[in-house]
Protein backbone atom coordinates (compact mmCIF):
# COMPACT_ATOMS: atom_id res chain seq x y z
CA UNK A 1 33.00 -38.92 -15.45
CA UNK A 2 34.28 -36.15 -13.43
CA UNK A 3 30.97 -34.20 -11.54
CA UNK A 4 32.93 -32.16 -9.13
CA UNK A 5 32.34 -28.42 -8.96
CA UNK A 6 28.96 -29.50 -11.82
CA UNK A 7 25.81 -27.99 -10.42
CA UNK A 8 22.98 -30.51 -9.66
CA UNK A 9 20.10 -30.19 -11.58
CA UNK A 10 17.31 -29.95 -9.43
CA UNK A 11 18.54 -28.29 -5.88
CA UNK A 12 21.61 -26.42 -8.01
CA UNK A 13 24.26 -27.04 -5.37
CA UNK A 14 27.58 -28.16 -7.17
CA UNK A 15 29.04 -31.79 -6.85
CA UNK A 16 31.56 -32.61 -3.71
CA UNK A 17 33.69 -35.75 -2.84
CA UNK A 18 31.43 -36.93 -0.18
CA UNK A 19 28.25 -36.57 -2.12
CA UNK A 20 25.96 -39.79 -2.84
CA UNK A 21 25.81 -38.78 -6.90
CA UNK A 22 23.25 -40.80 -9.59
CA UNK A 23 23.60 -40.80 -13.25
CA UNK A 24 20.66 -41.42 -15.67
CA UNK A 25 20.81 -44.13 -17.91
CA UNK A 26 20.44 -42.57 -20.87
CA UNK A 27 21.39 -38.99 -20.86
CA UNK A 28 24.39 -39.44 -18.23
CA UNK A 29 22.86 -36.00 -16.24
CA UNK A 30 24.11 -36.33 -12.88
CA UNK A 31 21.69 -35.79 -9.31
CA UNK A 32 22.01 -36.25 -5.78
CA UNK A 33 20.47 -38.96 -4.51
CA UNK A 34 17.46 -37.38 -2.63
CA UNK A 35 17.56 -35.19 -5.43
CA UNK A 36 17.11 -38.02 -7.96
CA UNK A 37 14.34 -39.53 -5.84
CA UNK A 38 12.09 -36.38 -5.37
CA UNK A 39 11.91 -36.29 -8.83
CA UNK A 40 10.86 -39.97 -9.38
CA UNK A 41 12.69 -39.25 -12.84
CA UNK A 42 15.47 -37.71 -14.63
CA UNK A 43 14.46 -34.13 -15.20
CA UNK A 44 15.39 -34.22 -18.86
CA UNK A 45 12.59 -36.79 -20.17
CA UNK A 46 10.95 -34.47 -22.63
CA UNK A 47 14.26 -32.65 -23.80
CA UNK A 48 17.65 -34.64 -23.94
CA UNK A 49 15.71 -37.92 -24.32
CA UNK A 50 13.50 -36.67 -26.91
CA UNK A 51 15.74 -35.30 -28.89
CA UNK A 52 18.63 -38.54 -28.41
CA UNK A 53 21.38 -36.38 -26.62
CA UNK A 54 23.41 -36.48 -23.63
CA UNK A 55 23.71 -34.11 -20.65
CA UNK A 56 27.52 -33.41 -21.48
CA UNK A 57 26.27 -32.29 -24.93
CA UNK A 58 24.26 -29.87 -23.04
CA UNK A 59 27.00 -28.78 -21.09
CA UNK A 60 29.02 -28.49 -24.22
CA UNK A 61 26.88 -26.38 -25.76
CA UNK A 62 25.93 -24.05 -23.14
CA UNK A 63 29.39 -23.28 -22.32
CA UNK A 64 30.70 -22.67 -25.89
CA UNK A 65 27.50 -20.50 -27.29
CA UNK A 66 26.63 -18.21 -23.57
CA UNK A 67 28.19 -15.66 -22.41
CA UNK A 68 27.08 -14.62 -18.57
CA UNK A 69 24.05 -17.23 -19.10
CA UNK A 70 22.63 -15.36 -22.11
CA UNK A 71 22.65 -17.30 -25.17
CA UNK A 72 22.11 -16.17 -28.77
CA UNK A 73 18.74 -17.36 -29.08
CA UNK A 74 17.75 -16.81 -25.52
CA UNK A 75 18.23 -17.24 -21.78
CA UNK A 76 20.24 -20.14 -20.54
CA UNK A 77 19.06 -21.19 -17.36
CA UNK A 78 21.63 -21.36 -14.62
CA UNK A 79 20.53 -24.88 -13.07
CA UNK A 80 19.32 -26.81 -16.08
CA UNK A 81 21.22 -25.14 -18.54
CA UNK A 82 17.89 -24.79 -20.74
CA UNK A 83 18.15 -22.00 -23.47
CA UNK A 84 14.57 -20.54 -22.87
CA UNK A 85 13.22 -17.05 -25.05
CA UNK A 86 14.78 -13.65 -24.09
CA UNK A 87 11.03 -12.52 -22.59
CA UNK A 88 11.70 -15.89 -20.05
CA UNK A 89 11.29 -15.13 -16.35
CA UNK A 90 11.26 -18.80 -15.35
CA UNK A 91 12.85 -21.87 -16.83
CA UNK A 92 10.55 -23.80 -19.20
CA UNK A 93 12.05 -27.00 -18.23
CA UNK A 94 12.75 -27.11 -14.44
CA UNK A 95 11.37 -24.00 -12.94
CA UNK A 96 14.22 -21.91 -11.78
CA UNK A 97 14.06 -18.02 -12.15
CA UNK A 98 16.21 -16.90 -14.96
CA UNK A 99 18.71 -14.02 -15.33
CA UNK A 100 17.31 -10.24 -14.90
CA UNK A 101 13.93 -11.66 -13.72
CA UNK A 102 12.03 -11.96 -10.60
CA UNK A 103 13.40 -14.07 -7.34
CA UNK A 104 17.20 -13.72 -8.73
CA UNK A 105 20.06 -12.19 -6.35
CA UNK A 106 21.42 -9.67 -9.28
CA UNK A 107 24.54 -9.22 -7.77
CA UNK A 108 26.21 -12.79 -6.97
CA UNK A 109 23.45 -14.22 -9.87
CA UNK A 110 22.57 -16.89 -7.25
CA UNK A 111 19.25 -18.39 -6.26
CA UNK A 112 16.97 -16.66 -3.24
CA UNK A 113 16.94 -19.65 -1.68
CA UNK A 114 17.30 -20.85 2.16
CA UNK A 115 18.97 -24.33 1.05
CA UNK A 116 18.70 -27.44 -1.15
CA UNK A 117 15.22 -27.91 -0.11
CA UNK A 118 13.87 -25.00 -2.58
CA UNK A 119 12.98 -27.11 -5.98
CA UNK A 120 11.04 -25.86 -8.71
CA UNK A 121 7.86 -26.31 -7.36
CA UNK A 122 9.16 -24.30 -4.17
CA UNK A 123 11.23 -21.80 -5.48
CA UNK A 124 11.08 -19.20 -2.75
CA UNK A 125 13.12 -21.87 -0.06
CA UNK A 126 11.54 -23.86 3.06
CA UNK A 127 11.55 -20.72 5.35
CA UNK A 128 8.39 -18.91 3.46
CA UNK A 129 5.56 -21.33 4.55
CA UNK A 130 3.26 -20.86 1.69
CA UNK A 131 6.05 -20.90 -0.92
CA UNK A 132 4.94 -24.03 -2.35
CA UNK A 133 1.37 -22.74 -3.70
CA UNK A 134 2.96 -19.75 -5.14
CA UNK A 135 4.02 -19.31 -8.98
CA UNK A 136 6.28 -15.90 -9.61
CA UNK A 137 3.82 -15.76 -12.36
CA UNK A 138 0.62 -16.62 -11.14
CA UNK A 139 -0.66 -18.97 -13.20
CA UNK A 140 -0.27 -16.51 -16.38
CA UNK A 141 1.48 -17.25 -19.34
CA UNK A 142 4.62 -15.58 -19.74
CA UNK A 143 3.90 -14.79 -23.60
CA UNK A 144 0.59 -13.81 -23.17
CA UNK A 145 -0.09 -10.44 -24.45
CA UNK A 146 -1.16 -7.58 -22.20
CA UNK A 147 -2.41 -4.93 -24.65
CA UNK A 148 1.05 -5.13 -26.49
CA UNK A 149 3.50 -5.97 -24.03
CA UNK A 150 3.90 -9.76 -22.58
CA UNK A 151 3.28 -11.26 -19.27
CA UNK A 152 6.92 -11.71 -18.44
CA UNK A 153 7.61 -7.82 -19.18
CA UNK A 154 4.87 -7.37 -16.78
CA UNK A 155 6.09 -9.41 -14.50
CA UNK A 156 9.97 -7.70 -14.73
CA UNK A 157 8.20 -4.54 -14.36
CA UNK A 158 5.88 -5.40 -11.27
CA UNK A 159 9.03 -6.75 -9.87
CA UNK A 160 7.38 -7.15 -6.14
CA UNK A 161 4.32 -9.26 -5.58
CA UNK A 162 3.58 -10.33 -9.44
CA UNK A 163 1.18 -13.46 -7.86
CA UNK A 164 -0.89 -10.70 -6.97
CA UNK A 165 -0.65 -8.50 -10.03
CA UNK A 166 -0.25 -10.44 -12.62
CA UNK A 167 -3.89 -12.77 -12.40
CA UNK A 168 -4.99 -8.84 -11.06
CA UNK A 169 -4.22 -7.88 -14.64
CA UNK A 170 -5.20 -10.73 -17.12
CA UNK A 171 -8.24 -10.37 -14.91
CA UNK A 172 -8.66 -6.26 -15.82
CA UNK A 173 -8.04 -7.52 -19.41
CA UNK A 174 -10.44 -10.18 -20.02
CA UNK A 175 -13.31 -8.55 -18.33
CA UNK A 176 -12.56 -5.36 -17.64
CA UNK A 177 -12.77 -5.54 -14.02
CA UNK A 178 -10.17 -5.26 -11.07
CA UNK A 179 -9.74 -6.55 -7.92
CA UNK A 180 -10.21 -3.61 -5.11
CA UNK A 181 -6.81 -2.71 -4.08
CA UNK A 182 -7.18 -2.78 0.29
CA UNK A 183 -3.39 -0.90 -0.34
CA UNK A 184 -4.02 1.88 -2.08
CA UNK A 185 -7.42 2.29 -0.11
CA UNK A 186 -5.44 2.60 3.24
CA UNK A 187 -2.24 4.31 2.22
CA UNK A 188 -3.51 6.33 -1.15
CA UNK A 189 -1.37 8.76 -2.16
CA UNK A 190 1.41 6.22 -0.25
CA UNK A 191 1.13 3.52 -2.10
CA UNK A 192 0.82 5.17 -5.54
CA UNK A 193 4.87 6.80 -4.62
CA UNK A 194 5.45 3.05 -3.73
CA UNK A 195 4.27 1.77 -7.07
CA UNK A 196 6.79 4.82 -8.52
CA UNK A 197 3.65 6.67 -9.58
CA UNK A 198 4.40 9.59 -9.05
CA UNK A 199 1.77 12.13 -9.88
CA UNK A 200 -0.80 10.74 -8.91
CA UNK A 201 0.53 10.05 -5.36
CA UNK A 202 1.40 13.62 -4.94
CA UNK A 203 -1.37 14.99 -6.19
CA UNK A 204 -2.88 12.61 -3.50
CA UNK A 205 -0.55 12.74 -1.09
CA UNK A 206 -1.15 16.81 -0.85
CA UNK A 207 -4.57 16.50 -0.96
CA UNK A 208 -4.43 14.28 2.40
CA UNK A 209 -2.07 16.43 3.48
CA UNK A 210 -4.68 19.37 3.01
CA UNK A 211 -7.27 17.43 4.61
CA UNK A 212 -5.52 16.73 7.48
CA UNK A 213 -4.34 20.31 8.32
CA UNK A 214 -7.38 21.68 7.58
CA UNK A 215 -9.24 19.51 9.88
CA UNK A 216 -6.73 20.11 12.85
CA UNK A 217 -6.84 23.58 12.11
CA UNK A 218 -10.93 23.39 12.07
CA UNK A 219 -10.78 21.40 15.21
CA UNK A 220 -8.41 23.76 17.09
CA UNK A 221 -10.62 27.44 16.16
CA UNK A 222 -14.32 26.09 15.58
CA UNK A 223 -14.78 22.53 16.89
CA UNK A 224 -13.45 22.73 20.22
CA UNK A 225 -14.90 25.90 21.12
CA UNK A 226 -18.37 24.92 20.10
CA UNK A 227 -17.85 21.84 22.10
CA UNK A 228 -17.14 23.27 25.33
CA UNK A 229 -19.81 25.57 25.29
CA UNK A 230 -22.06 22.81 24.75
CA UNK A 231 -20.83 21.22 27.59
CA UNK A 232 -21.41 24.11 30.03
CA UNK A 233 -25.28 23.68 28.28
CA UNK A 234 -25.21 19.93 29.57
CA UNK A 235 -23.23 20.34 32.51
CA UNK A 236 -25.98 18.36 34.51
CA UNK A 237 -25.91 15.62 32.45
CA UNK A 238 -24.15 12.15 32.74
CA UNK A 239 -24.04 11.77 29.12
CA UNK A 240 -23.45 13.92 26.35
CA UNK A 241 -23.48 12.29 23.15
CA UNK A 242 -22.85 12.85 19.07
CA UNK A 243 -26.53 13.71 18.72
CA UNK A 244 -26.52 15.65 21.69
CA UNK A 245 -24.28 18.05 20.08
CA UNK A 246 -25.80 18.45 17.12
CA UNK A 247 -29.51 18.82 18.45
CA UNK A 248 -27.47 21.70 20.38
CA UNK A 249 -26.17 23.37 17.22
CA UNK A 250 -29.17 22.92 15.26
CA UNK A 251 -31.02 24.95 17.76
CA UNK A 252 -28.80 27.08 19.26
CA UNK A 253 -26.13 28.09 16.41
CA UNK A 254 -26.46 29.26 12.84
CA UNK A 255 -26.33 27.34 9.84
CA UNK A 256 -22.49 28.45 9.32
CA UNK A 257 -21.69 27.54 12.58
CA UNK A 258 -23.02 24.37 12.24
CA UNK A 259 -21.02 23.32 9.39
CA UNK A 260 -17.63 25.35 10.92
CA UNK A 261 -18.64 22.62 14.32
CA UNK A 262 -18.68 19.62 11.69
CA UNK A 263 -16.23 20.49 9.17
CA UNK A 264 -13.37 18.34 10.27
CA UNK A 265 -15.78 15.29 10.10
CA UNK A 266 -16.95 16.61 6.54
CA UNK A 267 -13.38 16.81 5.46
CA UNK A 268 -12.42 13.35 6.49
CA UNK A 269 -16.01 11.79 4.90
CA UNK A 270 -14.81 13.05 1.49
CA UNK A 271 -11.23 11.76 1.10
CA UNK A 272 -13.45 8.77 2.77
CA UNK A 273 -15.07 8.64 -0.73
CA UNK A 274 -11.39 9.41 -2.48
CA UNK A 275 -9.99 6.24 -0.41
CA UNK A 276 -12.56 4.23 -1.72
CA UNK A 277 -12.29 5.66 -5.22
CA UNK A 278 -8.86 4.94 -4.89
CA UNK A 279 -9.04 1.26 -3.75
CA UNK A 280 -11.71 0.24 -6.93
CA UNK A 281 -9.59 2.43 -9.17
CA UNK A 282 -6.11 1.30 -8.33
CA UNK A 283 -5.03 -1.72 -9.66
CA UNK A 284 -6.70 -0.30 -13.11
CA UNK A 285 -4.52 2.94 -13.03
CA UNK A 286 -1.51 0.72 -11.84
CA UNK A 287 -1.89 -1.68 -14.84
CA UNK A 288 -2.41 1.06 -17.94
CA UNK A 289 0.82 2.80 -16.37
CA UNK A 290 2.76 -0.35 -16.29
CA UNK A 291 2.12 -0.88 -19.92
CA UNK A 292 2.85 2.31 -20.74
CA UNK A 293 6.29 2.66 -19.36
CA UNK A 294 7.07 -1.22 -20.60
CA UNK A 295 5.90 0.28 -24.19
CA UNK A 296 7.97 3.62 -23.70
CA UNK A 297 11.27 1.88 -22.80
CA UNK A 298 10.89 -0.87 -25.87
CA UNK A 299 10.49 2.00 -28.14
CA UNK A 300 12.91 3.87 -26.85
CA UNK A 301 15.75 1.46 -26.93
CA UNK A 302 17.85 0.22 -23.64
CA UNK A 303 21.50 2.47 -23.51
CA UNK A 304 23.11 -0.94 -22.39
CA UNK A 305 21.13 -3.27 -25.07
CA UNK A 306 19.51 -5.05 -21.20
CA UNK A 307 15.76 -4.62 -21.77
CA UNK A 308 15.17 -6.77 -18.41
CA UNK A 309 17.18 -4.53 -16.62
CA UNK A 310 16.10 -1.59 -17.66
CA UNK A 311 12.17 -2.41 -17.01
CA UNK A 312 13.49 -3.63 -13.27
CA UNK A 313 14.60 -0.14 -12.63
CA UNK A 314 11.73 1.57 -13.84
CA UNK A 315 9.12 -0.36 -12.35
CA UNK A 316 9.55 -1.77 -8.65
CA UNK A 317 8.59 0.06 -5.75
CA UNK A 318 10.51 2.75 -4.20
CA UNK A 319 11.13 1.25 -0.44
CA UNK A 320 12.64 4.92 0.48
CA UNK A 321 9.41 6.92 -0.54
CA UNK A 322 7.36 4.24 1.79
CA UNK A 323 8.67 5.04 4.64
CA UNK A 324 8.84 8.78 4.45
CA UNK A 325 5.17 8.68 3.58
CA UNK A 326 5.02 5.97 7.08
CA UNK A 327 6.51 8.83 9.17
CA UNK A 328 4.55 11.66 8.06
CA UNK A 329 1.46 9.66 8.72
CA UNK A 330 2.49 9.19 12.27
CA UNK A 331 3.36 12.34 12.87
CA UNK A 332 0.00 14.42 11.59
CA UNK A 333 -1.69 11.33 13.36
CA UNK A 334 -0.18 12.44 16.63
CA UNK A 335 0.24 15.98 16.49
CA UNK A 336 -3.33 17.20 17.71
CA UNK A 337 -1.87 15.66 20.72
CA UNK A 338 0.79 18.08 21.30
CA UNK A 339 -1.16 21.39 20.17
CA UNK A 340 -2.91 22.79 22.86
């Protein structure tokens, strides 16, 4: 039989004249040889074998009933050719990412993968180190249910980082407790525009922006004044330090001036407390509004009949947004430097 231009199986590189090619008894699927002999056995064991048919009877089928690797009942996979449910992400026989899911190149439909060497327990390719202990899914169940929606919609949704996510979430749901988010403790109202939440992270976003200029601008009329006058009071000695200042104020200043002298310190100590608020509270807030926009675009219908597509572009995270929020952090960081 003819195996040029037929993908492999297991690494999903097509056939070629010079290729050392292996044929299974009793299903006739082809391999390469290496390929063959990672596996220890034809990959097809539980299905074609099982069920007494023959790797060209898969191909047969696959090719007459899909159309752009979606079959009538479900998602063909494009290494295998496994018809797997709509919901899929991953094959269900060999691993490999599926259509509209997580890990695929949408535009050339092709594998993320550096070469050959990327099987289905190492799906990510040889060039990420710790690909081989990761699972797109993270050990949850694609069809597990997520207060109405599944794990695989989840997954589509989260798009970026599910292995963090998704055992995040079952995790939220089974005990009703989350992970602290380090994320959206550093970057706040940042990573909420990331995660395409939007009102939160501006609410957020202007309310660090608020603390921030009001702090410089606290700094610039009461702090620094206060300061230097409690330097000329210890200008004999060799060290002036935090207490030394306020033992200063506390005895030589009013109780307004005192807080005016501390205020920017104030200011940062309570979005402190909205950091940390943010870090317990995030993963929570980012899981009830993933399930609410999964639930909101299944009930409202998908205008080109691609549910998987459509809850890619509405969840994600919004690269652009990250950035601008990365520059204006650098520059209210370094502008007290350039105000005199």
């Amino acid at each position: 039989m003819d195996f040029l231009g037929k993908p492999c199986p297991v690494c999903a590189r097509t056939f070629r004249d010079d290729d050392d090619v292996v044929v299974c008894p009793k299903c006739g699927a082809p391999y390469h040889r290496e390929c063959y002999l990672q596996k220890g056995k034809c990959i097809y064991t539980d299905d074609l074998h099982r069920n007494h048919q023959t790797w060209q009877d898969l191909q047969n089928a696959t090719d007459n009933d899909t159309t752009n690797d979606q079959a009538e009942n479900g998602l063909v996979c494009p290494r295998c050719k496994t018809v797997n449910p709509d919901h899929a992400i991953v094959c269900k026989n060999c691993g490999s990412f599926l259509s509209n899911g997580i890990g695929m190149n949408q535009e050339d439909n092709t594998y993320n993968r550096a070469d050959s060497a990327a099987t289905d327990s190492n799906p990510f390719g040889k060039d990420n180190p710790f690909s081989v202990f990761m699972d797109p899914m993270g050990g949850v169940p694609q069809d597990e249910d997520f207060d109405g929606v599944t794990g695989a919609e989840l997954a589509k949704f989260v798009k970026n980082n599910t292995t963090y996510y998704l055992p995040v979430f079952q995790g939220y749901k089974n005990k009703k407790r989350c992970r602290f988010n380090f994320c959206a403790f550093l970057f706040v109202g940042g990573w909420y525009l990331y995660r395409k939440q939007y009102l939160k992270g501006a609410l957020l976003s202007l309310l660090y922006l608020a603390v921030e200029l009001g702090a410089l601008f606290c700094s610039i009329v009461f702090t620094t004044p206060f300061i230097k006058e409690a330097n000329q009071f210890y200008s004999g000695a060799n060290y002036i330090g935090f207490s030394d200042y306020f033992s200063w104020a506390v005895h030589y200043k009013s109780f307004g001036d005192l807080v005016l002298m501390f205020l920017p310190y104030l200011l940062y100590a309570v979005f402190l407390l909205v950091r940390i608020i943010c870090g317990f509270r995030g993963n929570k807030s980012y899981y009830h509004f993933a399930v609410s926009k999964i639930k909101g675009i299944k009930a409202g219908g998908s205008n080109n009949n691609e549910p998987s597509t459509s809850l890619a572009e509405a969840g994600g995270v919004n690269t652009a947004v990250a950035w601008v929020c990365l520059i204006c952090y650098l520059i209210l960081s370094f502008a007290p430097f350039f105000i005199k």
